[in-house]
N, C-alpha and C. Protein backbone atom coordinates (compact mmCIF):
# COMPACT_ATOMS: atom_id res chain seq x y z
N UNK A 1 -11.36 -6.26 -10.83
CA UNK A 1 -12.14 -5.18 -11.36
C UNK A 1 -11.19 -4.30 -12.18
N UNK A 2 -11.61 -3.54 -13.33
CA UNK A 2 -10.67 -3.45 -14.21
C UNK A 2 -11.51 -1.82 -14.90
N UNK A 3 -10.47 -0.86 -14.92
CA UNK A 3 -11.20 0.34 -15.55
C UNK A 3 -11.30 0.40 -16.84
N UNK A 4 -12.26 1.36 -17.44
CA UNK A 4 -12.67 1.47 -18.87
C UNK A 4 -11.49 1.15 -20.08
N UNK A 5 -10.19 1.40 -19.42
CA UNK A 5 -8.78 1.32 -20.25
C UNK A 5 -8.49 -0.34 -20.00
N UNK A 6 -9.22 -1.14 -19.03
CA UNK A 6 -8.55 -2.51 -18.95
C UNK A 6 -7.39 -2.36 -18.01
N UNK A 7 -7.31 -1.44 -17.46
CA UNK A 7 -6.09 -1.30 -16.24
C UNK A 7 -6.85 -1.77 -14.68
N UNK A 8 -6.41 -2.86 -13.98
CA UNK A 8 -6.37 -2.99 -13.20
C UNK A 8 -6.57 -2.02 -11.63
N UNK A 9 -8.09 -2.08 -11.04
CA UNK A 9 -8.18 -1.27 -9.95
C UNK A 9 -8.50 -1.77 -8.77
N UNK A 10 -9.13 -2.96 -8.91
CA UNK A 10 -9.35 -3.86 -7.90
C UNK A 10 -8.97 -5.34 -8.29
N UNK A 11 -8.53 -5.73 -6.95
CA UNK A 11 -8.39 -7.36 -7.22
C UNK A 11 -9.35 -8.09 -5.76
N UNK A 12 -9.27 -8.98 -5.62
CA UNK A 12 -10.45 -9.73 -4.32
C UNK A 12 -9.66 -10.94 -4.71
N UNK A 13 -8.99 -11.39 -3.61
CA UNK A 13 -8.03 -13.15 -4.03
C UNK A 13 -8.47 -13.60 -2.58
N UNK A 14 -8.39 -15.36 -2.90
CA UNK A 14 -9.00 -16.23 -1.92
C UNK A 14 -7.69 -17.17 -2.02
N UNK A 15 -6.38 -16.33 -1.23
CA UNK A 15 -5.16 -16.45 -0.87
C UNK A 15 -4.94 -17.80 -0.39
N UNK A 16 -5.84 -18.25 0.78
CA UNK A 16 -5.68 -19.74 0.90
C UNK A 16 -6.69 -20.70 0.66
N UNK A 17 -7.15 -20.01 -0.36
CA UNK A 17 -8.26 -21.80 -1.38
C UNK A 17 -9.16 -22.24 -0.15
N UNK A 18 -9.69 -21.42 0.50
CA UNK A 18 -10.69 -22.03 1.30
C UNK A 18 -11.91 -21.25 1.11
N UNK A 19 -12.35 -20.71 -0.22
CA UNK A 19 -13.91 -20.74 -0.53
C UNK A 19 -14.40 -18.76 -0.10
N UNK A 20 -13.44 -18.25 0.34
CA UNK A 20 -13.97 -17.04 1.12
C UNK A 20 -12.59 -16.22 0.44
N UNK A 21 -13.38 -15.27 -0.01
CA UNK A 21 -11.89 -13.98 -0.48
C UNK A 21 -11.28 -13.12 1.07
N UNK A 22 -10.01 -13.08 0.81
CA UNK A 22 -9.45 -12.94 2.10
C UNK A 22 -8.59 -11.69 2.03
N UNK A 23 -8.20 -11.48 0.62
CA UNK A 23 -7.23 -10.01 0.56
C UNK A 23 -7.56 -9.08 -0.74
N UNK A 24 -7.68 -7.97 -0.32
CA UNK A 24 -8.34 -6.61 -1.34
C UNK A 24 -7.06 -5.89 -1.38
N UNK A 25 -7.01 -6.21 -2.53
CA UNK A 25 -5.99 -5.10 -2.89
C UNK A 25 -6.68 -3.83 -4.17
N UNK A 26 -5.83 -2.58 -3.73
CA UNK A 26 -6.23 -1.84 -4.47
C UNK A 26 -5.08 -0.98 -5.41
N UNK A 27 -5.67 -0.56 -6.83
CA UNK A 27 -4.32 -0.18 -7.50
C UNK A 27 -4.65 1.37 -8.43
N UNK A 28 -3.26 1.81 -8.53
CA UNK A 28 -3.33 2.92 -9.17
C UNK A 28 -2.71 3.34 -10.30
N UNK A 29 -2.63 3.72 -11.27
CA UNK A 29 -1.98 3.93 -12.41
C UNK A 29 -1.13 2.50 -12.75
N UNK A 30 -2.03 1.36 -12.61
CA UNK A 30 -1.53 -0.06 -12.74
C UNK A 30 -0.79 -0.98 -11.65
N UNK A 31 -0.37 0.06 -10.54
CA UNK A 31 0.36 -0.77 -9.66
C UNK A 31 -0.55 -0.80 -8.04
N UNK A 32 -0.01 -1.50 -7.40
CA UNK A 32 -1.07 -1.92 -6.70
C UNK A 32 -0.30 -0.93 -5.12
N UNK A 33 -1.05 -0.27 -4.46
CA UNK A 33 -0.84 0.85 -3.63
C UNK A 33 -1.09 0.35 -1.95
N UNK A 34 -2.19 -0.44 -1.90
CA UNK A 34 -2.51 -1.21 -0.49
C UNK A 34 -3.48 -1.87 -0.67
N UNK A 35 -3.24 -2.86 0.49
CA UNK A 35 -3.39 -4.34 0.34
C UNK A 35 -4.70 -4.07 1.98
N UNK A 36 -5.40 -5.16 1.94
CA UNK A 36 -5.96 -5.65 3.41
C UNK A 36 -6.10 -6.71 3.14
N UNK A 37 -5.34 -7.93 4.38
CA UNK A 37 -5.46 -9.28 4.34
C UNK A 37 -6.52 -9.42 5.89
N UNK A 38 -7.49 -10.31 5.44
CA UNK A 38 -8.35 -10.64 6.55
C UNK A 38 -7.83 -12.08 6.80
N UNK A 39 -8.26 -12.16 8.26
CA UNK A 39 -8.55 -14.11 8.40
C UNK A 39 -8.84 -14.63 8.55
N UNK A 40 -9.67 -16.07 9.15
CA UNK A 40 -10.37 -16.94 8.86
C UNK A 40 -11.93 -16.55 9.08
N UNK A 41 -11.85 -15.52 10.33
CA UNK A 41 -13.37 -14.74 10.12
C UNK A 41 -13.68 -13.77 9.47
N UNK A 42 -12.90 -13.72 8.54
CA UNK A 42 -12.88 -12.16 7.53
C UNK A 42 -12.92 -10.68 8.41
N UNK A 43 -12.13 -10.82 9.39
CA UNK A 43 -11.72 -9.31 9.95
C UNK A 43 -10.14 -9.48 9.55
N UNK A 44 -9.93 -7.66 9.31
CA UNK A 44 -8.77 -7.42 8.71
C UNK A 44 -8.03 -7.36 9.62
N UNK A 45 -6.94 -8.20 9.72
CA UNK A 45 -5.80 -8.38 10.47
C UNK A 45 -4.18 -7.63 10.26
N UNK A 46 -4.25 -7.01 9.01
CA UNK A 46 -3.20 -6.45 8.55
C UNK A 46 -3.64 -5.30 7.28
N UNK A 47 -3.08 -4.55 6.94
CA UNK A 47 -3.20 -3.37 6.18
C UNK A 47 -1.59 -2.79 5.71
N UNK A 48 -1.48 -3.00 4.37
CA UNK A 48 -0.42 -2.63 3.68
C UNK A 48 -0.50 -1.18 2.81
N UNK A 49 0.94 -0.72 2.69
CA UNK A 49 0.95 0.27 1.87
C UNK A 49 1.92 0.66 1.38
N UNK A 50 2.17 0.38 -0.19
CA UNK A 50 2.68 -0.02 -0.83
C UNK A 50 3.66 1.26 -1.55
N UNK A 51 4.42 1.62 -1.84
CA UNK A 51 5.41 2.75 -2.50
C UNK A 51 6.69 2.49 -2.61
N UNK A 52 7.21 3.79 -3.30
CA UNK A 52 9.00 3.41 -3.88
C UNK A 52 9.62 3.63 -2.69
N UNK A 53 9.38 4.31 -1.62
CA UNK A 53 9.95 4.20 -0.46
C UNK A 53 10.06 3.08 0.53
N UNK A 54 9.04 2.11 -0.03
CA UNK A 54 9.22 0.70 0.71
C UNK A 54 7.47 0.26 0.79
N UNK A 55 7.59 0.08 1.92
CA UNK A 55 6.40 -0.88 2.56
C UNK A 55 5.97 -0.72 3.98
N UNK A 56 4.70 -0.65 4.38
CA UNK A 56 4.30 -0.35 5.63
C UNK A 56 3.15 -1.50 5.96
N UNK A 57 3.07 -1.98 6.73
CA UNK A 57 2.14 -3.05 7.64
C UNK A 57 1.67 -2.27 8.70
N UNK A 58 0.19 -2.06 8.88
CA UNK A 58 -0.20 -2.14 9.71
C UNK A 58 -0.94 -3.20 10.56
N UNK A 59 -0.71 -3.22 12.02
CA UNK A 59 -1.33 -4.42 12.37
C UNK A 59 -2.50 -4.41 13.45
N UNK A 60 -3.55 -5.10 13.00
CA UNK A 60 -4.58 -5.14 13.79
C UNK A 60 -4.52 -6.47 15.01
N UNK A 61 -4.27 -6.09 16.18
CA UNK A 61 -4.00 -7.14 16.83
C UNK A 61 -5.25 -7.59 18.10
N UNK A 62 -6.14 -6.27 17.83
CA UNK A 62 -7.85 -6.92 18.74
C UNK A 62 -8.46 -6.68 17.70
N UNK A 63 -7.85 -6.96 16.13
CA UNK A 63 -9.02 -6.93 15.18
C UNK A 63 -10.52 -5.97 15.40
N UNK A 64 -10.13 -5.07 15.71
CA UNK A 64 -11.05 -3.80 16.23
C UNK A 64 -11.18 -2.63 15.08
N UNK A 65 -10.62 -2.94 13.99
CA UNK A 65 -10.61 -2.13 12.97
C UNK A 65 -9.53 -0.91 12.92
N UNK A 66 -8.48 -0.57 14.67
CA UNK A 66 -7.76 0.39 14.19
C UNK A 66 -6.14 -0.43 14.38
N UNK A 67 -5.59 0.55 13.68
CA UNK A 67 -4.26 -0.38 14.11
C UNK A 67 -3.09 -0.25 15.23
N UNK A 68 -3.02 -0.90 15.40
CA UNK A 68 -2.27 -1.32 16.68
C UNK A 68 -0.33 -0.95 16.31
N UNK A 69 -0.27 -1.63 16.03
CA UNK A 69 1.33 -1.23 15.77
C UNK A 69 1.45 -1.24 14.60
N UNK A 70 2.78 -0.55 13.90
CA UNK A 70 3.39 -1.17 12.25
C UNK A 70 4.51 -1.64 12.02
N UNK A 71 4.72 -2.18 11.20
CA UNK A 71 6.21 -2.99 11.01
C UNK A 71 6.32 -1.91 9.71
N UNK A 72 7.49 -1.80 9.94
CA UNK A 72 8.30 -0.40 8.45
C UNK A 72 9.24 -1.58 8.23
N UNK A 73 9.21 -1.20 6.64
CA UNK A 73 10.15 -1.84 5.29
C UNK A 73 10.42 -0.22 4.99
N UNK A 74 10.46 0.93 5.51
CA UNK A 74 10.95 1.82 4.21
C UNK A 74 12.66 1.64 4.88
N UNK A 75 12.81 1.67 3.58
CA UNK A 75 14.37 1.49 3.07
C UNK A 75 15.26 2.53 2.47
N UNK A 76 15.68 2.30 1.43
CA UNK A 76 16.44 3.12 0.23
C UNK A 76 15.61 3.43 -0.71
N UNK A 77 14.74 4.32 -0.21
CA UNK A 77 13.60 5.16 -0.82
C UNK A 77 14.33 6.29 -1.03
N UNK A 78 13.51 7.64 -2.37
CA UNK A 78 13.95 8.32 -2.48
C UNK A 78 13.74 9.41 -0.72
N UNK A 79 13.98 10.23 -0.55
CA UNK A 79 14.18 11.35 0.47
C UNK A 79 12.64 11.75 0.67
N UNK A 80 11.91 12.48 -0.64
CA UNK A 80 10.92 12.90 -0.73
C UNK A 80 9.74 12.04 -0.40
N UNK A 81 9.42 10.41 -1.11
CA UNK A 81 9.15 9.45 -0.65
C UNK A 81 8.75 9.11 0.66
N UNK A 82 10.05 8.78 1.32
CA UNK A 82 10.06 8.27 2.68
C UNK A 82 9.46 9.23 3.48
N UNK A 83 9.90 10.67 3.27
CA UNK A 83 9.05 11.48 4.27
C UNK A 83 7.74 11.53 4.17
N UNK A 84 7.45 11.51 2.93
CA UNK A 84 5.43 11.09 2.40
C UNK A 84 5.05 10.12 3.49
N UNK A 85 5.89 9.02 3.32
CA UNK A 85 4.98 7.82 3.33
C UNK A 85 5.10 8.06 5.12
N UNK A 86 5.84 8.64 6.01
CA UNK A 86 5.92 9.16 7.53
C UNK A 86 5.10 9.46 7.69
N UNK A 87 5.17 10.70 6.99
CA UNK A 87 3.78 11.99 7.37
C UNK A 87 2.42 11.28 7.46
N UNK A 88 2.34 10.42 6.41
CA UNK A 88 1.21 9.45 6.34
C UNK A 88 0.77 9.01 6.91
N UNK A 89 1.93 7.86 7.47
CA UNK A 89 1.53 6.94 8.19
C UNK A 89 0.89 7.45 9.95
N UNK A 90 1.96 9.19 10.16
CA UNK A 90 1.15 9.64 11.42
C UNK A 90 0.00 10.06 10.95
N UNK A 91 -0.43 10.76 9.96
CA UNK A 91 -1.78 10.98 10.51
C UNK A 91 -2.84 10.08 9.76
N UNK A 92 -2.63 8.44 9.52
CA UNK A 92 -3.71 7.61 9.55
C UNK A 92 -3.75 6.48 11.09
N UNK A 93 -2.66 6.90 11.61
CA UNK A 93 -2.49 5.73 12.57
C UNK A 93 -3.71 6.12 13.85
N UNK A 94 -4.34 4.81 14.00
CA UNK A 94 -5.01 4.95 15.09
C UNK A 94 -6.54 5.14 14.33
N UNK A 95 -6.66 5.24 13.11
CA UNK A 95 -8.28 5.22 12.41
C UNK A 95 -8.61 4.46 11.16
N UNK A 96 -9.86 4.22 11.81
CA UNK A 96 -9.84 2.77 10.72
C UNK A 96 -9.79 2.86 9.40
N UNK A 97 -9.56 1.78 8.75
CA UNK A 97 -8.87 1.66 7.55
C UNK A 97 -9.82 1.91 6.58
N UNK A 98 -10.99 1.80 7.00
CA UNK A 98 -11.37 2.41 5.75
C UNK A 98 -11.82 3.77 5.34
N UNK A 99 -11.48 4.57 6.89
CA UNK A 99 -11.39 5.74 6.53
C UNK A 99 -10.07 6.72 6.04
N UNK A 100 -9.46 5.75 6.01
CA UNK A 100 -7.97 6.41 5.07
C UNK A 100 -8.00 5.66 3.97
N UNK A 101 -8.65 4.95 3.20
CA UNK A 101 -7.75 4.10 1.77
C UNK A 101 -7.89 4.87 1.31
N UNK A 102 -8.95 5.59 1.04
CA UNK A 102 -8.73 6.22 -0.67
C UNK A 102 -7.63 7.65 -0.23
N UNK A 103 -7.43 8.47 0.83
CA UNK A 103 -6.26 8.68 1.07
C UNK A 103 -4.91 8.43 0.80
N UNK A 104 -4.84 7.08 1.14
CA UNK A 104 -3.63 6.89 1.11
C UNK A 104 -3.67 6.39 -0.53
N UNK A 105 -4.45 5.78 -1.04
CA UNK A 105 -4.12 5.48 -2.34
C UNK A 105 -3.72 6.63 -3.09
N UNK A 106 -4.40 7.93 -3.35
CA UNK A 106 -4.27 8.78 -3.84
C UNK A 106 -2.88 9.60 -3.42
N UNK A 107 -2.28 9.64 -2.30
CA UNK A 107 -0.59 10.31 -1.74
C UNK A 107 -0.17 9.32 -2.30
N UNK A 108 -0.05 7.45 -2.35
CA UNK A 108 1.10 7.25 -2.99
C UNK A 108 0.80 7.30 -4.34
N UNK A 109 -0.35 6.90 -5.26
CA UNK A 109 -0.36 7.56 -6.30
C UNK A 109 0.85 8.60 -6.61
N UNK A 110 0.11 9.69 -6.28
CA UNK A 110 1.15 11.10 -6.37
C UNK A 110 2.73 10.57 -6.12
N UNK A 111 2.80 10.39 -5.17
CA UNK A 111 4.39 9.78 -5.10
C UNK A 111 4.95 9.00 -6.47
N UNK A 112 4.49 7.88 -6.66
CA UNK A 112 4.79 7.30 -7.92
C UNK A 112 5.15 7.85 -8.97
N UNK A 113 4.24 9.13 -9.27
CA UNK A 113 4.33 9.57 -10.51
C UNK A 113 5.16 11.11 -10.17
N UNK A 114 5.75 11.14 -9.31
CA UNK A 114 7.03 12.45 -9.45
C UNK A 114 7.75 12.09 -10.14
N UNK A 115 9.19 13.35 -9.62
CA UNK A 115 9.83 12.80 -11.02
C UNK A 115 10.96 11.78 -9.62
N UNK A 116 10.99 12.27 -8.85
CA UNK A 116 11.55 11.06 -8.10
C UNK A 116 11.19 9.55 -8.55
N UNK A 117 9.72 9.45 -7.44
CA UNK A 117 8.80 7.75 -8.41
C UNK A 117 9.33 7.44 -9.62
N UNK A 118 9.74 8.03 -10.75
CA UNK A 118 9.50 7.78 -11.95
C UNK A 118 11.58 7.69 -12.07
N UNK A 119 12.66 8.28 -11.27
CA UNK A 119 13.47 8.10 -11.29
C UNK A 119 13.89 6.69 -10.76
N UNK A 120 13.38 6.17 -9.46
CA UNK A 120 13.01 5.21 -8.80
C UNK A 120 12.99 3.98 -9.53
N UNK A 121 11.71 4.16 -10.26
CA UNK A 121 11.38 3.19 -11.17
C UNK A 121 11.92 3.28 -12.06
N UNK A 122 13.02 4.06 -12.84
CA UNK A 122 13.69 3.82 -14.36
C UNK A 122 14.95 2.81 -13.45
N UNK A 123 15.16 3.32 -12.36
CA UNK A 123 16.45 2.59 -11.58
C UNK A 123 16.12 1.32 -11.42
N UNK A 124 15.33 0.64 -10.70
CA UNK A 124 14.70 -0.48 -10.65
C UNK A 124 14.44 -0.95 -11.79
N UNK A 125 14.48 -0.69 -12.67
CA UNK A 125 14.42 -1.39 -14.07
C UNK A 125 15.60 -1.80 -14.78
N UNK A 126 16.27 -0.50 -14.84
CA UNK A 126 17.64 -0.74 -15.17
C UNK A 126 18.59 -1.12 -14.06
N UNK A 127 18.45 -1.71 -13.12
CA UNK A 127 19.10 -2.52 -12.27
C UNK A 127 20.19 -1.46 -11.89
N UNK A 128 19.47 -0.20 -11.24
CA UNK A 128 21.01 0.58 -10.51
C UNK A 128 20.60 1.34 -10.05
N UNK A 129 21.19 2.01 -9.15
CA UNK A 129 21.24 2.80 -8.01
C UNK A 129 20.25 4.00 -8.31
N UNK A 130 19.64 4.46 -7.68
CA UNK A 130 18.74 5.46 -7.81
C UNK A 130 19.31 6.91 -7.87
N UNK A 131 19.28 8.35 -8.86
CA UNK A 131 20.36 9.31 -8.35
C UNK A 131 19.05 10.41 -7.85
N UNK A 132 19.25 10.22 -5.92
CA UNK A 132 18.94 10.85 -4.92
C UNK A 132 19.78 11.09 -4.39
């Protein structure tokens, strides 16, 4: 699904070729912010969220819609970043996911486009160290 500019806002992929779309991802100012992968009965089993501070998994493990534990990728994120994507992650944990996406899409949005995000990303481009 694609906005009036042709920029990318939704995608729906049928990840393993078996006839049924299995992961929604959603995107913001072109880049893609969080993910939900379902599985073979189309309940969401995992919930991603995507930023310059890294990566967050949440995991649904009685497929009950809230999440159960998370696996953290944040890394060598900027400072400002990583504490976002914390703060975040406490107060969506424990309610279902679809009552935080457009939440969370919209904080990392914002993140992206500071001037951190945008330092982040000139670094990652130009292959060097980020100055945080």
């Amino acid at each position: 699904m694609t906005g009036p500019d042709g920029q990318t806002l939704r995608r729906f992929v049928d990840s393993d070729r078996d006839g049924s779309v299995d992961q929604f991802s959603y995107f913001k100012n072109g880049l893609e912010v969080y993910r939900d992968q379902a599985n073979k009965n189309l309940k969401i089993e995992s919930s991603r969220w995507f930023n310059l501070g890294g990566t967050r998994w949440g995991l649904y493990s009685k497929l009950d819609g809230k999440i159960d534990f998370y696996l953290d990728a944040i890394v060598a994120g900027g400072p400002h970043a990583v504490n976002a994507a914390k703060r975040l992650v406490r107060e969506v944990a424990g309610r279902p996911a679809g009552d935080v996406r457009e939440k969370t899409v919209e904080r990392i949005a914002g993140i992206r486009v500071s001037d951190e995000g945008q330092e982040g990303m000139r670094a990652f481009l130009e292959r060097r160290k980020p100055k945080w």
